[in-house]
N, C-alpha and C. Protein backbone atom coordinates (compact mmCIF):
# COMPACT_ATOMS: atom_id res chain seq x y z
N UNK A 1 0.85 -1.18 0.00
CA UNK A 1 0.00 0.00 0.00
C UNK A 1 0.89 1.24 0.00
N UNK A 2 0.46 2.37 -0.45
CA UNK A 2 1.23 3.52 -1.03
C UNK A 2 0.27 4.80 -0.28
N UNK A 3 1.68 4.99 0.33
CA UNK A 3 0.43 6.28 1.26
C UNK A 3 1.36 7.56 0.62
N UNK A 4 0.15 8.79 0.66
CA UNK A 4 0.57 9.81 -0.23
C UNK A 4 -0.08 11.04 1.27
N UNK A 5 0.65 12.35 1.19
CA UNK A 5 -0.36 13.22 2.21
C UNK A 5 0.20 14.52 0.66
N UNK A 6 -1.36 15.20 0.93
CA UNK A 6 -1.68 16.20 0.23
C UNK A 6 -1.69 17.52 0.91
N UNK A 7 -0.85 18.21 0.76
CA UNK A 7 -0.85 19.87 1.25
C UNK A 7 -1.59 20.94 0.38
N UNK A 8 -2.46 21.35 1.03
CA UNK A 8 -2.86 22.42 0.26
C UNK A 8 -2.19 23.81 0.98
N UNK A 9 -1.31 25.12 -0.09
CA UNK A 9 -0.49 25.84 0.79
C UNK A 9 -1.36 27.00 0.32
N UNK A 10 -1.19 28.48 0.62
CA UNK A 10 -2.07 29.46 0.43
C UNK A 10 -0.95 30.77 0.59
N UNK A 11 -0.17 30.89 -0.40
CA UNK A 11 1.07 32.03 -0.02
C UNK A 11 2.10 31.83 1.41
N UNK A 12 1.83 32.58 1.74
CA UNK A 12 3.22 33.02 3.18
C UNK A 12 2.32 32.23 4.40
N UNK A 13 1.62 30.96 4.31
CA UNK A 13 1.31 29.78 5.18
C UNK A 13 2.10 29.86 5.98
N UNK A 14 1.74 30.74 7.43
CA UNK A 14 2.46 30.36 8.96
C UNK A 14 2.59 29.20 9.01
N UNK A 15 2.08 28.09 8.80
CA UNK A 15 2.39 26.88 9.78
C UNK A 15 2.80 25.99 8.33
N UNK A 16 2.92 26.31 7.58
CA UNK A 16 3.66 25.25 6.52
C UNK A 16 4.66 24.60 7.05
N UNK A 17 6.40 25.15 7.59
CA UNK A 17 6.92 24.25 8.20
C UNK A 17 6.63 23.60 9.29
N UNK A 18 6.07 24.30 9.80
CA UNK A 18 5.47 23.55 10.81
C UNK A 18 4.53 21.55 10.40
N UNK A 19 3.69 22.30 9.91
CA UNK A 19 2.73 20.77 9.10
C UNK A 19 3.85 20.00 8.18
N UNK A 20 5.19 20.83 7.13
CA UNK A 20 5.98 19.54 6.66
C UNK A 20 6.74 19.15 7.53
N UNK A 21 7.23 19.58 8.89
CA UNK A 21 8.02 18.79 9.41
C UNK A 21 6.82 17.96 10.13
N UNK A 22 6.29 18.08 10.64
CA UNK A 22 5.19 16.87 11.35
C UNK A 22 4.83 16.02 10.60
N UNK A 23 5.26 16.07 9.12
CA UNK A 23 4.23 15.34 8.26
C UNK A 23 6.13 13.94 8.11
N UNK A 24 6.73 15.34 8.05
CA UNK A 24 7.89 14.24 7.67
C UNK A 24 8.59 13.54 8.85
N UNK A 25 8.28 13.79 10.21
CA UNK A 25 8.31 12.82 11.59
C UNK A 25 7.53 11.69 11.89
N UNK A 26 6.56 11.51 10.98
CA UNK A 26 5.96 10.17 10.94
C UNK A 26 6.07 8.94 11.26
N UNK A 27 5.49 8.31 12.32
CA UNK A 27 6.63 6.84 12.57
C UNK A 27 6.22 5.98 10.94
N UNK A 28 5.72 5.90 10.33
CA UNK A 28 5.24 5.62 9.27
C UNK A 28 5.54 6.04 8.30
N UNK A 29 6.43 6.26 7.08
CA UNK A 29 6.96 7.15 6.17
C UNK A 29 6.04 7.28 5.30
N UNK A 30 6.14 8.34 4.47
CA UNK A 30 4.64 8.54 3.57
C UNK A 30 5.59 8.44 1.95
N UNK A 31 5.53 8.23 1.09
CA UNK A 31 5.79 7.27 -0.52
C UNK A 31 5.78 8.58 -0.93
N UNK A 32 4.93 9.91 -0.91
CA UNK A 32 5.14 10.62 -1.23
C UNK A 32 4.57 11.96 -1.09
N UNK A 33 4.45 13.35 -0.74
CA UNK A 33 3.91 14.44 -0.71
C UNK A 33 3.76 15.30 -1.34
N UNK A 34 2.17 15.99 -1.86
CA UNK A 34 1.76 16.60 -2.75
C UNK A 34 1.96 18.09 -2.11
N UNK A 35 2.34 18.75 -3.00
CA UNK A 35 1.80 20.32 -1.99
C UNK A 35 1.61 21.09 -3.50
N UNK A 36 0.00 21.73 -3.28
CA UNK A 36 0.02 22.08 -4.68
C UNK A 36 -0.68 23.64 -3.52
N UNK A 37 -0.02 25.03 -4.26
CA UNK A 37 -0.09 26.23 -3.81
C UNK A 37 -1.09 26.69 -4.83
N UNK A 38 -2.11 27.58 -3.91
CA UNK A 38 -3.32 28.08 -4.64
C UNK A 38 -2.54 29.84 -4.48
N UNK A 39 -2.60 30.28 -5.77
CA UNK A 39 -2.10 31.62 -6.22
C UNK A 39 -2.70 32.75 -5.39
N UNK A 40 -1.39 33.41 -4.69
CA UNK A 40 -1.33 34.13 -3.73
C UNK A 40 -0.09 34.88 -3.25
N UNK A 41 0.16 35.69 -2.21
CA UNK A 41 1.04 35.77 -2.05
C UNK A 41 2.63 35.09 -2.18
N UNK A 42 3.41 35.93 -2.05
CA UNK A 42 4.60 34.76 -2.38
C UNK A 42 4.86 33.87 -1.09
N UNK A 43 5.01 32.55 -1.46
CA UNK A 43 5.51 31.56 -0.75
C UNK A 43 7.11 32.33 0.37
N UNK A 44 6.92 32.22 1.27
CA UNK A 44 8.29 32.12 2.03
C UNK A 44 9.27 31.49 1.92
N UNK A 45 10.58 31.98 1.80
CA UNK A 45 11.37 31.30 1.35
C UNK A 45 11.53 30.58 2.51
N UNK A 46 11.46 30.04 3.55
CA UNK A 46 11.72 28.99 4.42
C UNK A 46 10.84 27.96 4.16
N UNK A 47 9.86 28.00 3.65
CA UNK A 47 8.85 26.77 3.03
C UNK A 47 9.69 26.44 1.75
N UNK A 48 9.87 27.35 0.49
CA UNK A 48 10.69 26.73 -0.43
C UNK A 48 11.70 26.15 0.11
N UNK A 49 12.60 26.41 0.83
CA UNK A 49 14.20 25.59 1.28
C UNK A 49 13.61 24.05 1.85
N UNK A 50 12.70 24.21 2.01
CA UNK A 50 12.01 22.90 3.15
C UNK A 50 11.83 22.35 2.16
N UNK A 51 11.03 22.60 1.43
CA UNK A 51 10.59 22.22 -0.59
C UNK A 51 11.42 21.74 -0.97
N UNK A 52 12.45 22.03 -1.22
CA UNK A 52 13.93 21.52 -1.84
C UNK A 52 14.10 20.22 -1.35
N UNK A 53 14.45 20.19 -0.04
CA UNK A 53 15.01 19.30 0.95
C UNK A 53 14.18 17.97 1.37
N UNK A 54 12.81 17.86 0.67
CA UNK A 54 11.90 17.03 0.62
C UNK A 54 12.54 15.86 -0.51
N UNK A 55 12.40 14.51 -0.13
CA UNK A 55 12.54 13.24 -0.97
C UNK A 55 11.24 13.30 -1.52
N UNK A 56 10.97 12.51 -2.64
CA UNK A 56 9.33 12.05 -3.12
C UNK A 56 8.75 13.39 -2.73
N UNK A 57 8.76 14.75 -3.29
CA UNK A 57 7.94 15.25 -3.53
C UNK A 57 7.18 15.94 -4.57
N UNK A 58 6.06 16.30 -5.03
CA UNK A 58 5.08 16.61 -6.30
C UNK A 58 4.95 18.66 -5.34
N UNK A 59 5.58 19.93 -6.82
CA UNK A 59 5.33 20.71 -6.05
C UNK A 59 4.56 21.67 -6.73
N UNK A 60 3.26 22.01 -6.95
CA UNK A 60 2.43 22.23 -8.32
C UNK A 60 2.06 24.01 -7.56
N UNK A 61 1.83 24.40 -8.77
CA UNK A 61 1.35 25.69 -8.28
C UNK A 61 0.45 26.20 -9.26
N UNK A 62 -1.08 26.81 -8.55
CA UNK A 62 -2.56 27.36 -8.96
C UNK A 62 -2.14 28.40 -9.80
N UNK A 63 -2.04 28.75 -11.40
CA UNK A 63 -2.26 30.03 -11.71
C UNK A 63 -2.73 31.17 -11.23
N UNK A 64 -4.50 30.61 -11.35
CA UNK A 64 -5.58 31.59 -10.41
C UNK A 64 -5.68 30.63 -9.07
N UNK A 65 -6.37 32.28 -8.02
CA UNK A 65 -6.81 31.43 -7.01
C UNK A 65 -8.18 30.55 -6.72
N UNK A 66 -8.05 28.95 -7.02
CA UNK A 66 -9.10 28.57 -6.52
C UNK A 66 -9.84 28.04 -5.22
N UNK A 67 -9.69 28.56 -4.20
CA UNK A 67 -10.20 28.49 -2.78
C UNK A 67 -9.55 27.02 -2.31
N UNK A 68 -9.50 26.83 -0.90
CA UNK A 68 -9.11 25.42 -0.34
C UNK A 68 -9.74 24.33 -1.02
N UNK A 69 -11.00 24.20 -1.24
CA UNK A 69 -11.62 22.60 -1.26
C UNK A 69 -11.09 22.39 -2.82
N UNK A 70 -11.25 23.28 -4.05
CA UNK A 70 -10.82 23.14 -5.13
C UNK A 70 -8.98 22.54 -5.11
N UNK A 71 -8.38 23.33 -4.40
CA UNK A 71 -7.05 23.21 -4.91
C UNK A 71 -6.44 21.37 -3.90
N UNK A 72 -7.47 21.34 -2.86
CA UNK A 72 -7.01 19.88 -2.03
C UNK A 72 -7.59 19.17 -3.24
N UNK A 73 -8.51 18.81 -3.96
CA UNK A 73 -9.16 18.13 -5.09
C UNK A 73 -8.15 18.11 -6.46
N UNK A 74 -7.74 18.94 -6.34
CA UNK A 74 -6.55 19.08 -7.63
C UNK A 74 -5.48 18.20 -6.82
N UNK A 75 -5.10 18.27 -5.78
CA UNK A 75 -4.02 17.90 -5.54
C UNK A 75 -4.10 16.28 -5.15
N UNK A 76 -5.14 16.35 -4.79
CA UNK A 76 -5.86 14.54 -4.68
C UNK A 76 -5.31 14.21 -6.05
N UNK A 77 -6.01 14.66 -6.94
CA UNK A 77 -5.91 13.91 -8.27
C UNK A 77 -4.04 13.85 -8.73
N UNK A 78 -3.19 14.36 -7.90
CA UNK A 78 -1.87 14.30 -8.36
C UNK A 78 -1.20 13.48 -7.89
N UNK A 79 -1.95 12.78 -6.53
CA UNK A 79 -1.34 11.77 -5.70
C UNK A 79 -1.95 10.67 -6.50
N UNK A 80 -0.71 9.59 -5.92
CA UNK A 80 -0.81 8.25 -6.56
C UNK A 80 -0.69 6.99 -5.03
N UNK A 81 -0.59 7.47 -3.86
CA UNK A 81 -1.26 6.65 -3.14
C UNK A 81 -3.20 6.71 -2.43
């Protein structure tokens, strides 16, 4: 079985590192992580460096902004567990 976790990010996301490092402390390792950014402010560069430094990750970004439930649904469809 192939487990996947999906981030939905929203620009300068306070708790982004926060949620990838919790996500990547897992006693359970996850196959792979989606983080697809709905168009907005600019991303922080301490989330990109974290971005980088990720194994198995998918890192997509919203042209326009389409609200949370749209862009977690896009990003469902990018995961493969």
């Amino acid at each position: 079985m192939k487990f996947s976790v999906i981030l939905a990010l929203y620009g300068n996301s306070i708790f982004a590192i926060e949620q990838l490092n919790s996500i990547l402390k897992q006693s359970h390792p996850v196959d792979e992580i989606v983080v697809l950014v709905d168009r907005g402010p600019k991303i922080n560069e301490g989330v990109l460096d974290l971005l980088e430094s990720v194994k198995n990750l998918k890192f997509l970004y919203n042209i326009n902004n389409l609200g949370p439930a749209v862009t977690f649904e896009l990003a469902a469809k990018f995961s493969t567990g």
